[in-house]
N, C-alpha and C. Protein backbone atom coordinates (compact mmCIF):
# COMPACT_ATOMS: atom_id res chain seq x y z
N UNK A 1 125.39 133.43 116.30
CA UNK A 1 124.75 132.28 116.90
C UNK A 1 124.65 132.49 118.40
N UNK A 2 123.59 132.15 118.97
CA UNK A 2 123.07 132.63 120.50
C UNK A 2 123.33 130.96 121.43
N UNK A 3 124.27 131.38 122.40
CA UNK A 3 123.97 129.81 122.42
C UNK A 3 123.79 130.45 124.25
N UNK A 4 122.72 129.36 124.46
CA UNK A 4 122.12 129.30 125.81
C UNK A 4 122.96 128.71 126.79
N UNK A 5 122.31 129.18 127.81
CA UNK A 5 124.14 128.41 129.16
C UNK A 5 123.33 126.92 129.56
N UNK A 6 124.27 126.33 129.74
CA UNK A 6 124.30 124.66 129.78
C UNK A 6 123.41 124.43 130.99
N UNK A 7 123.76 125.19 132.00
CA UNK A 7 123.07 124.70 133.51
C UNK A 7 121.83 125.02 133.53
N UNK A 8 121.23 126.15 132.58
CA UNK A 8 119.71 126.49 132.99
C UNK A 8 118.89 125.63 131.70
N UNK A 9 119.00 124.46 131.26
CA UNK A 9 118.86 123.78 130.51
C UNK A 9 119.23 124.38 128.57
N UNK A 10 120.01 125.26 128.76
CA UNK A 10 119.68 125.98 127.36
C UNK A 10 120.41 125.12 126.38
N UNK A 11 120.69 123.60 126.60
CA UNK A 11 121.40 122.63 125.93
C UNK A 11 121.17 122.66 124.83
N UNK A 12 119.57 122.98 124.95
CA UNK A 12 118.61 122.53 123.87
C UNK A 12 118.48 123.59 122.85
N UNK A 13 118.53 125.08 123.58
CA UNK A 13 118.97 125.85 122.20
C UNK A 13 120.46 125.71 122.00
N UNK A 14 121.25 125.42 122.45
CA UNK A 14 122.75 125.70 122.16
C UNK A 14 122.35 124.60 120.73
N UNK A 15 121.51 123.63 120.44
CA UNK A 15 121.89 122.53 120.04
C UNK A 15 121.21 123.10 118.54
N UNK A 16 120.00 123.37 118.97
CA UNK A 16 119.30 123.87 117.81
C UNK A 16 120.23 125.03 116.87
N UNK A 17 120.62 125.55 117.58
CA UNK A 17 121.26 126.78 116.70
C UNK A 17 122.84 126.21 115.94
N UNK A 18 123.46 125.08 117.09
CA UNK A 18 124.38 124.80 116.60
C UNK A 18 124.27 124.09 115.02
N UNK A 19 123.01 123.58 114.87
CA UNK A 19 122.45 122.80 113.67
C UNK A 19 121.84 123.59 112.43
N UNK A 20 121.33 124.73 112.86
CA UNK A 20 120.76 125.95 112.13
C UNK A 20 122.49 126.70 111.13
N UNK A 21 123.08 126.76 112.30
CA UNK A 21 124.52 127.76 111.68
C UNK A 21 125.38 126.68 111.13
N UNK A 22 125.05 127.06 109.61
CA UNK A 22 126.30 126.33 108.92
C UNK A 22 127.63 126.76 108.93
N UNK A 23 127.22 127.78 109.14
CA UNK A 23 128.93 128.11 109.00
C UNK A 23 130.16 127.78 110.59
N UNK A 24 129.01 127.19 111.61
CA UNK A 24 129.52 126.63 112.51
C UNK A 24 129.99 125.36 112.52
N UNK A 25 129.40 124.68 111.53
CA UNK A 25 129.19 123.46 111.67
C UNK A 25 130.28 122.92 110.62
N UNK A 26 131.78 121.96 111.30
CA UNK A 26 132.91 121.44 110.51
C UNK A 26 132.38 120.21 110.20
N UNK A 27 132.91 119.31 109.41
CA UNK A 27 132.68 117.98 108.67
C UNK A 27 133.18 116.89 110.05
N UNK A 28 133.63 117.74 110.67
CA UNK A 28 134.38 116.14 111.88
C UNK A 28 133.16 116.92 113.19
N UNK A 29 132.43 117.77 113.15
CA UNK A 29 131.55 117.81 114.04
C UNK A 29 130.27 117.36 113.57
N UNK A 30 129.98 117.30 112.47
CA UNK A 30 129.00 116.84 111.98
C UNK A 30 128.94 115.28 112.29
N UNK A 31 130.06 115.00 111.68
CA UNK A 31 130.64 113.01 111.54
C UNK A 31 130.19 112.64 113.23
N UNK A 32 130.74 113.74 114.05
CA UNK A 32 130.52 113.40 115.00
C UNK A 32 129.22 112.72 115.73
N UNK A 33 128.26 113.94 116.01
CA UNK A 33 127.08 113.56 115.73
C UNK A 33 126.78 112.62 115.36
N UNK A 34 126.47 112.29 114.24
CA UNK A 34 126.01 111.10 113.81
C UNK A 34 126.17 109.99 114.08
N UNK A 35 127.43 110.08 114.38
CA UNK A 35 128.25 108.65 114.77
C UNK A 35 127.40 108.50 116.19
N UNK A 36 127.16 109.68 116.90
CA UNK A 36 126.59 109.41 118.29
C UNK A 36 125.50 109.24 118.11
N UNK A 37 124.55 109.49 117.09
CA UNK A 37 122.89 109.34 117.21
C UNK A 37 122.94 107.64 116.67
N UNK A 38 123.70 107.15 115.77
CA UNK A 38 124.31 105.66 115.04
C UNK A 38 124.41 104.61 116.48
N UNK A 39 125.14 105.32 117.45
CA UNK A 39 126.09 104.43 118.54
C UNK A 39 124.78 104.68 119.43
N UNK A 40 123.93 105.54 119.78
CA UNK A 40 123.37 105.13 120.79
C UNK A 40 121.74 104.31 120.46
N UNK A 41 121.19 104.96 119.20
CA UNK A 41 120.32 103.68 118.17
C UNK A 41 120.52 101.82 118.09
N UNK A 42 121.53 102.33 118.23
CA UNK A 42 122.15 100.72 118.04
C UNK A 42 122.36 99.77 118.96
N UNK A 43 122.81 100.62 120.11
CA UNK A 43 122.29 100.09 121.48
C UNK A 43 121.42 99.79 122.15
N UNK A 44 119.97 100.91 121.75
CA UNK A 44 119.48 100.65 122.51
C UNK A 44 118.85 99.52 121.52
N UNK A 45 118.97 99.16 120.02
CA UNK A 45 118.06 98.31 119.66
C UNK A 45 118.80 97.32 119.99
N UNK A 46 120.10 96.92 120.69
CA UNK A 46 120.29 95.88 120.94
C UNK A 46 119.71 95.10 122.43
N UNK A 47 119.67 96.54 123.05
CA UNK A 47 119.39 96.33 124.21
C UNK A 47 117.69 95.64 124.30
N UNK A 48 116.95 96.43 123.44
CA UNK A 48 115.48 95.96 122.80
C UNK A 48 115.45 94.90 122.48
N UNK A 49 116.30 93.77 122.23
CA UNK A 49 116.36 93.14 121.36
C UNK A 49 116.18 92.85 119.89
N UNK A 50 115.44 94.39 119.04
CA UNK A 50 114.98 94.07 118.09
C UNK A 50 116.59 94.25 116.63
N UNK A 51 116.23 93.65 115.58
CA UNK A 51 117.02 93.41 114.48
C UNK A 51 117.56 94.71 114.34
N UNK A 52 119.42 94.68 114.30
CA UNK A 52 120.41 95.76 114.77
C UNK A 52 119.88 96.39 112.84
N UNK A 53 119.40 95.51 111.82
CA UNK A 53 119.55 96.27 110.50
C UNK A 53 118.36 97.07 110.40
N UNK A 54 117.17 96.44 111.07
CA UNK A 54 116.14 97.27 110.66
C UNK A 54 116.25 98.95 111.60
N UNK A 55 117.16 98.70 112.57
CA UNK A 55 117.51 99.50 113.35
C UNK A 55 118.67 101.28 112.48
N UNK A 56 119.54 100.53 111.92
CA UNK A 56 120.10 101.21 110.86
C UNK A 56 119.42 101.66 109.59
N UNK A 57 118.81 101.22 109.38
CA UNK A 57 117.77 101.58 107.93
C UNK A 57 117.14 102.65 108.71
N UNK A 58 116.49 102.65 110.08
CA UNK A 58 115.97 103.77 110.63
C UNK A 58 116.87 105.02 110.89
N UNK A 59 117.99 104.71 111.07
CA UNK A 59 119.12 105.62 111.40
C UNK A 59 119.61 106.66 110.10
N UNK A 60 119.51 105.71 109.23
CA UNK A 60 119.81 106.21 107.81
C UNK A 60 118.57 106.98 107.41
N UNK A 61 117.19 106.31 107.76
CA UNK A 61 115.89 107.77 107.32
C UNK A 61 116.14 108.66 108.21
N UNK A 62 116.46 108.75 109.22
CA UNK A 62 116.75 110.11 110.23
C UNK A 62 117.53 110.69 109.87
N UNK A 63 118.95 110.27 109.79
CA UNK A 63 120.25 111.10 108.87
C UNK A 63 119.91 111.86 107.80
N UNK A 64 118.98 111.37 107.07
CA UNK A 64 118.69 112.06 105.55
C UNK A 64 117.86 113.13 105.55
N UNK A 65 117.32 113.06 106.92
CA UNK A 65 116.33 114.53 107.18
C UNK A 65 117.04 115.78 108.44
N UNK A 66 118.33 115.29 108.44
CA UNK A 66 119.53 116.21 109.33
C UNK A 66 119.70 117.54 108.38
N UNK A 67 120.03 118.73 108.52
CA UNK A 67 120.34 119.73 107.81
C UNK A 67 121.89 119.31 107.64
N UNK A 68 122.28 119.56 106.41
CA UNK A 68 124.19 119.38 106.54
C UNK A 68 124.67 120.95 105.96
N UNK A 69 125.87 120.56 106.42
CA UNK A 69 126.89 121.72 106.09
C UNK A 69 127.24 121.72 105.26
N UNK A 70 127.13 123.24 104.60
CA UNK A 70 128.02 123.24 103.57
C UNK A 70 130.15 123.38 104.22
N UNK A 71 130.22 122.24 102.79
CA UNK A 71 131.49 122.64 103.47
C UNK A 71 132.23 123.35 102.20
């Protein structure tokens, strides 16, 4: 796995590849993730004001098109 240096923006491959390599990828880094794409969705639809469920139903079609790990 090639992971790009943080300061010259290579966040973005570090991120891609980190998602590509399963065999990188543990069940509490995965959980992780999600929990952060969940926590910041949720904010901002609160912040939007719009309905926090229709907000999660969206969260949940995005999750389901995530690659997962085998564990």
């Amino acid at each position: 796995m090639r992971k790009g240096k943080i300061m010259n923006g290579g966040i973005i491959r570090f991120f891609k590849d980190f998602l590509k390599d399963e065999e990188g990828v543990f069940g509490a880094e995965y959980a992780l993730l999600l929990c952060l794409i969940t926590l910041m969705m949720s904010f901002g639809a609160t912040v939007l004001g719009q309905e926090v469920k229709l907000y999660y139903s969206r969260v949940a079609d995005y999750c389901s098109r995530l690659p997962r790990p085998y564990l």
